[in-house]
C-alpha atoms as a PDB file:
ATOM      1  CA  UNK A   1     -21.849  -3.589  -0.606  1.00  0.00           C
ATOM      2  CA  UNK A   2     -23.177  -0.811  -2.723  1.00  0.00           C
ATOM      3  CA  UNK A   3     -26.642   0.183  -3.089  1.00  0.00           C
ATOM      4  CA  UNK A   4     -28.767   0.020  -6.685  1.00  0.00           C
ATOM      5  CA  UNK A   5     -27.409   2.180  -9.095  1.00  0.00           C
ATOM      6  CA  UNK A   6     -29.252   5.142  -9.637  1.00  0.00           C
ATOM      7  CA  UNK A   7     -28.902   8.126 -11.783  1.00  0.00           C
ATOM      8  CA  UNK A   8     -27.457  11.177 -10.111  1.00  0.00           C
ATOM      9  CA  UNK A   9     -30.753  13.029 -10.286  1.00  0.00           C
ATOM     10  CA  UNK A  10     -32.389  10.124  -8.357  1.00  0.00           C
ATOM     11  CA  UNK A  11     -32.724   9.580  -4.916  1.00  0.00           C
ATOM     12  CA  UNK A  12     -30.557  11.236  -2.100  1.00  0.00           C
ATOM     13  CA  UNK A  13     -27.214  10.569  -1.233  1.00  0.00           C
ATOM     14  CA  UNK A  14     -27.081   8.049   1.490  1.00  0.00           C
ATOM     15  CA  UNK A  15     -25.196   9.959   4.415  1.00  0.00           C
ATOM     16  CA  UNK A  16     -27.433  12.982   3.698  1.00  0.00           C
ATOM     17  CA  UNK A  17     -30.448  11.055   4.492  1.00  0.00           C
ATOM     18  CA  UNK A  18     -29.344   8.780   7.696  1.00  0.00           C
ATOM     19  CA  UNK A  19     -27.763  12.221   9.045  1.00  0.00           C
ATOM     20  CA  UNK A  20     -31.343  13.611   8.557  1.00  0.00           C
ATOM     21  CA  UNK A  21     -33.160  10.470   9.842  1.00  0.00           C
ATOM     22  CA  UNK A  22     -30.665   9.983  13.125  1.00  0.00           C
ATOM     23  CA  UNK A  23     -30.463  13.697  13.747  1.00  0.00           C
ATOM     24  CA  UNK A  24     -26.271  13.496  13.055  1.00  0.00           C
ATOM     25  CA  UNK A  25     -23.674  15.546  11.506  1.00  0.00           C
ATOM     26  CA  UNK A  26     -22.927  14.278   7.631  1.00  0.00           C
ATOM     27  CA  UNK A  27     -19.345  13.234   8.746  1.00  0.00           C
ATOM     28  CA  UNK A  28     -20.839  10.944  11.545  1.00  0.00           C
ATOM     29  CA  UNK A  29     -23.285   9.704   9.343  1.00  0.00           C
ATOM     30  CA  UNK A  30     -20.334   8.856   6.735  1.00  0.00           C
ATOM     31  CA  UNK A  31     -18.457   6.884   9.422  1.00  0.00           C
ATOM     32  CA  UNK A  32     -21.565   5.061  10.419  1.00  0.00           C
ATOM     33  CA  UNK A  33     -21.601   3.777   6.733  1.00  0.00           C
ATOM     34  CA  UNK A  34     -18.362   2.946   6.504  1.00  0.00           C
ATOM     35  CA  UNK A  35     -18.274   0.855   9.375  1.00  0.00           C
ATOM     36  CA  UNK A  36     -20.835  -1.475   7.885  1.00  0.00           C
ATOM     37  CA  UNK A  37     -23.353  -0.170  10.220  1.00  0.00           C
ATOM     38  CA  UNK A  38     -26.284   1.095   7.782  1.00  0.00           C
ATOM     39  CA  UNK A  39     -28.620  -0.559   6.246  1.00  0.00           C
ATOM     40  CA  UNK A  40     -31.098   0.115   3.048  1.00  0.00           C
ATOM     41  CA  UNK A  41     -33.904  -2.089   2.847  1.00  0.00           C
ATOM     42  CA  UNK A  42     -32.360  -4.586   4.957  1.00  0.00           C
ATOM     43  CA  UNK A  43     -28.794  -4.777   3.244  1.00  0.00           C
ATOM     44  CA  UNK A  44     -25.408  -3.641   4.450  1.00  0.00           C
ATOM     45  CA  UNK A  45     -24.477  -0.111   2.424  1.00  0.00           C
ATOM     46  CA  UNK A  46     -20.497   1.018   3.149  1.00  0.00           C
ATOM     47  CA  UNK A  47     -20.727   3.391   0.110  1.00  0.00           C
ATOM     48  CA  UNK A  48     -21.719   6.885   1.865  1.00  0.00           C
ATOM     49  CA  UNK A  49     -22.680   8.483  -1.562  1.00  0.00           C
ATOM     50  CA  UNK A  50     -24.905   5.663  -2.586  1.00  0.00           C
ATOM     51  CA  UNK A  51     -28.366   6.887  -3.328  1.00  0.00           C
ATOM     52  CA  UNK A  52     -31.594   6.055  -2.056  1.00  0.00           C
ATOM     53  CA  UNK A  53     -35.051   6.308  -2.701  1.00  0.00           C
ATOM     54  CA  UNK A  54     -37.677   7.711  -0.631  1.00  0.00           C
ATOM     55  CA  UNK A  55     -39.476   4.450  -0.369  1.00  0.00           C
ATOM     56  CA  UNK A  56     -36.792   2.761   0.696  1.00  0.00           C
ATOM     57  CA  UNK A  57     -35.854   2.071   4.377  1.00  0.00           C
ATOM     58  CA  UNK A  58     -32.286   3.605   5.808  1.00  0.00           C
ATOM     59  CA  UNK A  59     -31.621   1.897   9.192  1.00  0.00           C
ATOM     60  CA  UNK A  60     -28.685   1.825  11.791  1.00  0.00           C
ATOM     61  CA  UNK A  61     -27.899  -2.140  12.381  1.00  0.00           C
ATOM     62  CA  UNK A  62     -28.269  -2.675  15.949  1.00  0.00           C
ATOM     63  CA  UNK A  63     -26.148  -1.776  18.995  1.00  0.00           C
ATOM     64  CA  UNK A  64     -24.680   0.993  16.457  1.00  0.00           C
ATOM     65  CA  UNK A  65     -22.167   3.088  17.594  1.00  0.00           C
ATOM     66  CA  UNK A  66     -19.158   5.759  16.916  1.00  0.00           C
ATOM     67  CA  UNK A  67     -16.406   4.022  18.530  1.00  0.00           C
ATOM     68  CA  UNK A  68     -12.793   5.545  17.614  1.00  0.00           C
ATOM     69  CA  UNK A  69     -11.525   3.164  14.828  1.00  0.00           C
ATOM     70  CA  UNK A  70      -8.093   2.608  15.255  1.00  0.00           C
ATOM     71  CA  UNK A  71      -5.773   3.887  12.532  1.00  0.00           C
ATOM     72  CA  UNK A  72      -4.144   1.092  10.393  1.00  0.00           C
ATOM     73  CA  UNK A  73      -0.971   0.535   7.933  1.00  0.00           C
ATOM     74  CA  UNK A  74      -1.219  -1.946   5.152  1.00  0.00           C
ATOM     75  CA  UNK A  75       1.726  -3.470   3.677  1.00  0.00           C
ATOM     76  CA  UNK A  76       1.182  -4.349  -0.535  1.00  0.00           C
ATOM     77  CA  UNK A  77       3.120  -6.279  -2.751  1.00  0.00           C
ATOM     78  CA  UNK A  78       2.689  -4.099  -5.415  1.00  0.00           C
ATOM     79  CA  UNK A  79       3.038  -5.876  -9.085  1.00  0.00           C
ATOM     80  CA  UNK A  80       5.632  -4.347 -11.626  1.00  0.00           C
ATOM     81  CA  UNK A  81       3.505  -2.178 -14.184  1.00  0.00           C
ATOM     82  CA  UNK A  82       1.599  -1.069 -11.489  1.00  0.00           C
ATOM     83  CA  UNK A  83       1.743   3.395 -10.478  1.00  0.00           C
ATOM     84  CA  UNK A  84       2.664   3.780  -6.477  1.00  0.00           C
ATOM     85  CA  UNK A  85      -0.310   6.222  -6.336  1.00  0.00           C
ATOM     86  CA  UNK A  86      -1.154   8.129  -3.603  1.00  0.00           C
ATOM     87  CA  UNK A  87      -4.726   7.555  -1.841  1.00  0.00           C
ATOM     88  CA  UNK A  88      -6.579  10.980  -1.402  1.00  0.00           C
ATOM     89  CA  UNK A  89     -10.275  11.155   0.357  1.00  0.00           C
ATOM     90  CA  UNK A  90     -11.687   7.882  -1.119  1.00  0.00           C
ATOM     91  CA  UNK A  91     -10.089   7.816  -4.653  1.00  0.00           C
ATOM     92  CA  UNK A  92      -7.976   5.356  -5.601  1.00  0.00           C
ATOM     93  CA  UNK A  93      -5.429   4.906  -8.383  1.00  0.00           C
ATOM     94  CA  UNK A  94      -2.419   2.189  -9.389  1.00  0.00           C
ATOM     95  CA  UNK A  95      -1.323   0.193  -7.163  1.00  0.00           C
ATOM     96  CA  UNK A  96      -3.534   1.651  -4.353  1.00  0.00           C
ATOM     97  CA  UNK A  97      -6.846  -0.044  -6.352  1.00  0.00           C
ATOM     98  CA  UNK A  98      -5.719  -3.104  -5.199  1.00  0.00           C
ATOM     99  CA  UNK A  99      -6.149  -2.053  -1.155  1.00  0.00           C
ATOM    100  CA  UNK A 100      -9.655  -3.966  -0.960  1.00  0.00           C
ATOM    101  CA  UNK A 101     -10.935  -7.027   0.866  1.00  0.00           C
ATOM    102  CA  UNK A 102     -10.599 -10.051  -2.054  1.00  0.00           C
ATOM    103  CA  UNK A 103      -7.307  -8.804  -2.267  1.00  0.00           C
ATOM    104  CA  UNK A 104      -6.028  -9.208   1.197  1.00  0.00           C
ATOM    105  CA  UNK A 105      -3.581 -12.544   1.861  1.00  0.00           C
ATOM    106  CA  UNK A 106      -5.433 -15.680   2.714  1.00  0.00           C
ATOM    107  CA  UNK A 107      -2.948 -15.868   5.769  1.00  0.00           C
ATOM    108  CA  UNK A 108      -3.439 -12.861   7.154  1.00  0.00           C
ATOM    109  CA  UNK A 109      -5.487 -13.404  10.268  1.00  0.00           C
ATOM    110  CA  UNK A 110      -5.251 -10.326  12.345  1.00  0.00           C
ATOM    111  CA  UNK A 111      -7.320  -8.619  12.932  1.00  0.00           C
ATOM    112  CA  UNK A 112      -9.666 -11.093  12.094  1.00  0.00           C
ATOM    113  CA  UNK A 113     -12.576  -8.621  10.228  1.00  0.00           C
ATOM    114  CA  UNK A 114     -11.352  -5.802   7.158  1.00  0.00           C
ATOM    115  CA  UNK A 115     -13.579  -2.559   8.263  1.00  0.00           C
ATOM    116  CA  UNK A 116     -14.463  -0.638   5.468  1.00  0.00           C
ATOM    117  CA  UNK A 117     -12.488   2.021   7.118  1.00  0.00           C
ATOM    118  CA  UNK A 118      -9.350   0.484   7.211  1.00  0.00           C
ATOM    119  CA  UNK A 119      -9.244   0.660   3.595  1.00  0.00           C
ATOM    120  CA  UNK A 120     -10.208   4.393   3.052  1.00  0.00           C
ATOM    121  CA  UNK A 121      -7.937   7.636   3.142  1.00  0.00           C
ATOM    122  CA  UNK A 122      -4.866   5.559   3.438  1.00  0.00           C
ATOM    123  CA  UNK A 123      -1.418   7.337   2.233  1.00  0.00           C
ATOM    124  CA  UNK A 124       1.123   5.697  -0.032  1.00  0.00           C
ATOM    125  CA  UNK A 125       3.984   6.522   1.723  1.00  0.00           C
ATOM    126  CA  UNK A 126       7.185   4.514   0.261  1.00  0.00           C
ATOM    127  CA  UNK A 127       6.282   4.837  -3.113  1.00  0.00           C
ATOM    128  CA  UNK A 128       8.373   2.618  -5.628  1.00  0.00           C
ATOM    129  CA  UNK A 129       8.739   3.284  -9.264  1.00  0.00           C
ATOM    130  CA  UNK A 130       6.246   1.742 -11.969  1.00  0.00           C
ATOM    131  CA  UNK A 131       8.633  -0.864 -13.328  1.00  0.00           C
ATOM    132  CA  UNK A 132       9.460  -2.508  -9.889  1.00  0.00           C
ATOM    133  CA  UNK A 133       7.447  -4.678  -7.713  1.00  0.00           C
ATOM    134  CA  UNK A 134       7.370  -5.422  -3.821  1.00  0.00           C
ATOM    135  CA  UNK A 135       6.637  -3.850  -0.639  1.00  0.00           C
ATOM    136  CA  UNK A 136       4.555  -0.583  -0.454  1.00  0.00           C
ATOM    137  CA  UNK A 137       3.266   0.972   2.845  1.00  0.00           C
ATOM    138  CA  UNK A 138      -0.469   2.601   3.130  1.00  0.00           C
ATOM    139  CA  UNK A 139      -1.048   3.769   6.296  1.00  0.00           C
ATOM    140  CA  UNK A 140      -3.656   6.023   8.223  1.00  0.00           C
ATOM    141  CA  UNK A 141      -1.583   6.318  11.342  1.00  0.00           C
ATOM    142  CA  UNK A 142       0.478   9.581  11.681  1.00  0.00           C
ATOM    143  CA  UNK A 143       3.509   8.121  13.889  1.00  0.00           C
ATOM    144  CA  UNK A 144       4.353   5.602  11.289  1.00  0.00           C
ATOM    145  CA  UNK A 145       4.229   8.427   8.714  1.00  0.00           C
ATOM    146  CA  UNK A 146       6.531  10.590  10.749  1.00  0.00           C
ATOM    147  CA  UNK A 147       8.993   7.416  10.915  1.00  0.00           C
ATOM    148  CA  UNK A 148       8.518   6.647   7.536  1.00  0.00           C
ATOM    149  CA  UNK A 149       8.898  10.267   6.145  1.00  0.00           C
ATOM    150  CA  UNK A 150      11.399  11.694   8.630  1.00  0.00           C
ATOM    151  CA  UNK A 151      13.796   9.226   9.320  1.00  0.00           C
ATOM    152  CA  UNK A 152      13.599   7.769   5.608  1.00  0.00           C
ATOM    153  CA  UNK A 153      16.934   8.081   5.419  1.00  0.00           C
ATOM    154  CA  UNK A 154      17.579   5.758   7.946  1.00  0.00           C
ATOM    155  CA  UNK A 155      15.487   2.742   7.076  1.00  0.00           C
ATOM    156  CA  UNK A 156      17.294   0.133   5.416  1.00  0.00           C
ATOM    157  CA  UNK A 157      15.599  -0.955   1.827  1.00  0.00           C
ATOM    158  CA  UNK A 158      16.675  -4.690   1.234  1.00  0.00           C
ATOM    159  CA  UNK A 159      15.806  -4.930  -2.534  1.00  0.00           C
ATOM    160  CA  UNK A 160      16.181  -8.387  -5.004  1.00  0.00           C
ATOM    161  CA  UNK A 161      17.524  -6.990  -8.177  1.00  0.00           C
ATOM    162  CA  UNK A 162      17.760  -9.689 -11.354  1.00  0.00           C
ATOM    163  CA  UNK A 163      20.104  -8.690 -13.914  1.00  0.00           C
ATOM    164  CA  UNK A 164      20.910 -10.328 -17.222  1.00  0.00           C
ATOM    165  CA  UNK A 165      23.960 -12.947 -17.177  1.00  0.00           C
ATOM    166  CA  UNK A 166      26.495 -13.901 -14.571  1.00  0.00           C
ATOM    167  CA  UNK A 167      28.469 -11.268 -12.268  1.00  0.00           C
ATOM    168  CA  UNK A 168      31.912 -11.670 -11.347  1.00  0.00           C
ATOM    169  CA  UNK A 169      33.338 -10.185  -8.093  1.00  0.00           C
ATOM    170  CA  UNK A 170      35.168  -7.544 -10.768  1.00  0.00           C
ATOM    171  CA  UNK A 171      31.493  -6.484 -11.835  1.00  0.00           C
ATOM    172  CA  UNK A 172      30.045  -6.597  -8.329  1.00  0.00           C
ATOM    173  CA  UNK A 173      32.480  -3.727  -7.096  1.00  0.00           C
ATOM    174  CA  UNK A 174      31.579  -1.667  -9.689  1.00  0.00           C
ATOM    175  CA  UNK A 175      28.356  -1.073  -8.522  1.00  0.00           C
ATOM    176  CA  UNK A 176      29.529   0.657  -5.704  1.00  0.00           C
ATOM    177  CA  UNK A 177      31.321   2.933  -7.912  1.00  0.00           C
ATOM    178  CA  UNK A 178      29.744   6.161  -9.278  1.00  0.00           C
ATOM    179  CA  UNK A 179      31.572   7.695 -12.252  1.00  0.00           C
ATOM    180  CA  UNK A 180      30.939  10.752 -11.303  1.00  0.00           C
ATOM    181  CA  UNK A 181      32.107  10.917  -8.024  1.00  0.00           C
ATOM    182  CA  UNK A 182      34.781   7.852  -7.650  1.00  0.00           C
ATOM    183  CA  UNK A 183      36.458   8.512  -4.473  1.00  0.00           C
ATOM    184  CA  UNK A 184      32.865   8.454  -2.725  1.00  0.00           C
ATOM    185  CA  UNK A 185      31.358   5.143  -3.088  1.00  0.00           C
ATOM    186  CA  UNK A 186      27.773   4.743  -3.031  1.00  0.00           C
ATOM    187  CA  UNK A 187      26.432   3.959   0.071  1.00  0.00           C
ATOM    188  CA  UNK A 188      24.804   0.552  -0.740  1.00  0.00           C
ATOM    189  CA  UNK A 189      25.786  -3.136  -0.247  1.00  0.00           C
ATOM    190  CA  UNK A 190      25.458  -4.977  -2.907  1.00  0.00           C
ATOM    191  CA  UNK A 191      26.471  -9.095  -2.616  1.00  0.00           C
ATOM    192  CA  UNK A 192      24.668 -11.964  -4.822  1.00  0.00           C
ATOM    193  CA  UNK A 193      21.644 -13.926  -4.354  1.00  0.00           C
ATOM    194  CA  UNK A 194      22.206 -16.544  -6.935  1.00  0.00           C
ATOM    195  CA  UNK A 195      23.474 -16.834 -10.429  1.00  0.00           C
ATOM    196  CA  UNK A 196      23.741 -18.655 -13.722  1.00  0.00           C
ATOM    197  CA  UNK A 197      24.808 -18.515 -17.114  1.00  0.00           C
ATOM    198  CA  UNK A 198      21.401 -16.405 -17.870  1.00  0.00           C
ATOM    199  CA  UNK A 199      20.554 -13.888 -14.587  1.00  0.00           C
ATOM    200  CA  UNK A 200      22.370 -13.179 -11.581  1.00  0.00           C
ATOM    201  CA  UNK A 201      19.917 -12.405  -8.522  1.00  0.00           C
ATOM    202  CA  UNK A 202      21.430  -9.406  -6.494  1.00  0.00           C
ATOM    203  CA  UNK A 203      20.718  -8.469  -3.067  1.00  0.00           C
ATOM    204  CA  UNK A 204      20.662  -4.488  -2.296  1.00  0.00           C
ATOM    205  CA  UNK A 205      20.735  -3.208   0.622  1.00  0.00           C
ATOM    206  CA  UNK A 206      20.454   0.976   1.078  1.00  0.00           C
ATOM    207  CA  UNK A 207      19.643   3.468   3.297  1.00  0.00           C
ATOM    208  CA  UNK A 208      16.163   5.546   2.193  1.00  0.00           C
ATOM    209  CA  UNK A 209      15.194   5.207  -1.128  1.00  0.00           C
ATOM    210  CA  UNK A 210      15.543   7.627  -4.435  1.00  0.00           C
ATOM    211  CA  UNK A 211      14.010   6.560  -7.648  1.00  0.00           C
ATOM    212  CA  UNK A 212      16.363   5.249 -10.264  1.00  0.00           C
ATOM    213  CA  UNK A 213      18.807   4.401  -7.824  1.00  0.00           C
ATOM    214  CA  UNK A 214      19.810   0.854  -8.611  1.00  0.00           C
ATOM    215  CA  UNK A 215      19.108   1.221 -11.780  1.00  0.00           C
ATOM    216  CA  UNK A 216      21.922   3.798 -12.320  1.00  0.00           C
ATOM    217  CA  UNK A 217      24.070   2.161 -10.557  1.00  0.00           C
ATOM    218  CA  UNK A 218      23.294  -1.238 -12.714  1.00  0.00           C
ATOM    219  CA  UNK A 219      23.837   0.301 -15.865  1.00  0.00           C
ATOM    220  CA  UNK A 220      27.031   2.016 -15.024  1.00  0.00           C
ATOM    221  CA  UNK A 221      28.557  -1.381 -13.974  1.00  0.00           C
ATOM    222  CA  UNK A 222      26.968  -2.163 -17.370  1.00  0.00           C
ATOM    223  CA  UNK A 223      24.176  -4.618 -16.076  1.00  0.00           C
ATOM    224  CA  UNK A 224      21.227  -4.852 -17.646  1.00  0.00           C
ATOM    225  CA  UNK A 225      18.179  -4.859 -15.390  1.00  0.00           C
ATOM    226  CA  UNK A 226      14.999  -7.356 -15.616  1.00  0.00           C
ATOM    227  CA  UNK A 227      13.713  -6.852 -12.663  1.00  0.00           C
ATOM    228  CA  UNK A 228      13.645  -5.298  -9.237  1.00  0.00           C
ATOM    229  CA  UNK A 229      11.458  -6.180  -6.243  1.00  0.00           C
ATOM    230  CA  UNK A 230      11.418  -4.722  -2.714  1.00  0.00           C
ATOM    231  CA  UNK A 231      11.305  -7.002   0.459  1.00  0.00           C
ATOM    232  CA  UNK A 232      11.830  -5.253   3.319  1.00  0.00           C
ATOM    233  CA  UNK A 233      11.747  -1.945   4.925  1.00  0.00           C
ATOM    234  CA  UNK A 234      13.530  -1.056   7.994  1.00  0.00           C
ATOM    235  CA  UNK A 235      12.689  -4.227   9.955  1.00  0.00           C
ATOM    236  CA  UNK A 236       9.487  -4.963   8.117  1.00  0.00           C
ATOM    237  CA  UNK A 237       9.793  -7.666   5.941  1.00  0.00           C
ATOM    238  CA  UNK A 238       6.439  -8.551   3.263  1.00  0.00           C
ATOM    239  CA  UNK A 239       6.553 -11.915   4.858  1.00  0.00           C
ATOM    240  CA  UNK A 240       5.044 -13.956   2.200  1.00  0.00           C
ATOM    241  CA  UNK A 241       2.047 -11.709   1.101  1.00  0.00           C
ATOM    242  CA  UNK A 242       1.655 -13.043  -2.884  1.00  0.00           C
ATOM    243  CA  UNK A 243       1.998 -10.422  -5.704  1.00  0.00           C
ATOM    244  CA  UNK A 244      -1.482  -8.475  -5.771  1.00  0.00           C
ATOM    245  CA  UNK A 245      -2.155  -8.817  -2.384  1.00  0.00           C
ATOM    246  CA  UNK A 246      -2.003  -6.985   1.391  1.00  0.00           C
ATOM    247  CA  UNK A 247      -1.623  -7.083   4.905  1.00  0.00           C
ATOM    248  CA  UNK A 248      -1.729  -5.516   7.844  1.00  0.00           C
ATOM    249  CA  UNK A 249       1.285  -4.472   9.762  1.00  0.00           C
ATOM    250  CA  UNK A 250       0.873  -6.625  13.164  1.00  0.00           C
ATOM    251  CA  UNK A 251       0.724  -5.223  16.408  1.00  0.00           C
ATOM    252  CA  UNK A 252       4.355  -6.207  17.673  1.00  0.00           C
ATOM    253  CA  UNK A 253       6.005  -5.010  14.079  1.00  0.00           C
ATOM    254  CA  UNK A 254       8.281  -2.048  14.164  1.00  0.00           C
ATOM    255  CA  UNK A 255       9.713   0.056  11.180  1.00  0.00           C
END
């Protein structure tokens, strides 16, 4: 939790003061207050530039200590409406507000604990544009962002796109069909979820993704789009995570 609010020309910043007290280096001291380790007056503090008072007591919780966290990747179901922003230092924006602990899924059991750390300095890095919903991937740990950045054009995308009324098999090859290049298809398979009168639920499936995509590719067939929503990347599906909320990528899950 965060400590009393006080005005910026109150008190010390928190990590200044346990580095001072503990005899650490400031980044140390951060990490030790991140990890849910600190104390101030006898409550948690994870904020590291929460202030404090002179008066008031700045402890280490006992059997402290610096252990390597492990670096972790967060799957979101980001909500339509919502900007795939990008996570820089501790700052947060879009989509990337909702990577806290009342917003991870209720069956999401491992690990078993959310570290403050886990939720900091993570990296957006399959972003998705504002109108669409679905999976997004935060992560911390440099090999997935090597396999998600340098082989992105590898990864299958399996994407649920509704579009208004039904489509005929006619309609459905069209979308493979770019006007301005007709003798290359696009490389995408389309087929269909479900349909009636009203919406027809279409399943893409694409190698690496490029904003606007299926949404060109709808409107030259002449579909009209109401809404798209990503499932799966590579072999990492969301896996039942509600809209709004997280989870971690397990252990045994591969990309």
């Amino acid at each position: 939790m965060a400590a009393p609010e006080l005005p910026a020309a109150e008190g010390e910043r928190l990590a200044k003061r346990l580095a001072r007290e503990i005899g650490c280096s400031r980044s140390e001291a951060e990490r030790y207050i991140e990890s849910g380790m600190v104390t101030v007056d006898g409550v948690v503090v994870d904020t590291p530039p929460s202030r404090v008072r002179d008066a008031q007591r700045v402890a280490l919780t006992r059997g402290a200590t610096l252990s390597a966290t492990e670096p972790v990747t967060l799957l979101l179901n980001k909500p339509p409406g919502l900007v795939a922003g990008i996570v820089v230092g501790n700052a947060a924006d879009g989509a990337a507000g909702l990577l806290q602990v009342r917003h991870r899924a209720t069956g999401d059991r491992v690990p078993p604990r959310v570290e403050p750390a886990h939720l900091r300095r993570q990296l957006c890095l399959t972003p998705l544009e504002t109108t669409a919903g679905g999976l997004l991937v935060f992560s911390q740990d440099p090999r997935i962002a090597r396999r998600l950045t340098e082989d992105a054009s590898q990864l299958e995308h399996e994407t649920m796109v509704d579009v208004a009324g039904p489509v005929d098999p006619a309609l459905l090859a069209r979308l493979a069909i770019d006007p301005a290049e007709p003798r290359a298809p696009r490389a995408m398979r389309v087929s269909i979820g479900s349909s009636s009168d009203e919406t027809t639920r279409l399943r893409f499936a694409i190698k690496g993704h490029q904003p606007g995509r299926i949404e060109r590719a709808c409107a030259d067939a002449g579909l009209k789009v109401l809404a798209i929503s990503r499932l799966r990347i590579g072999r990492v599906p969301l896996a039942g995570v509600p809209v709004g909320q997280w989870r971690y990528l397990g252990p045994e899950e591969r990309f």
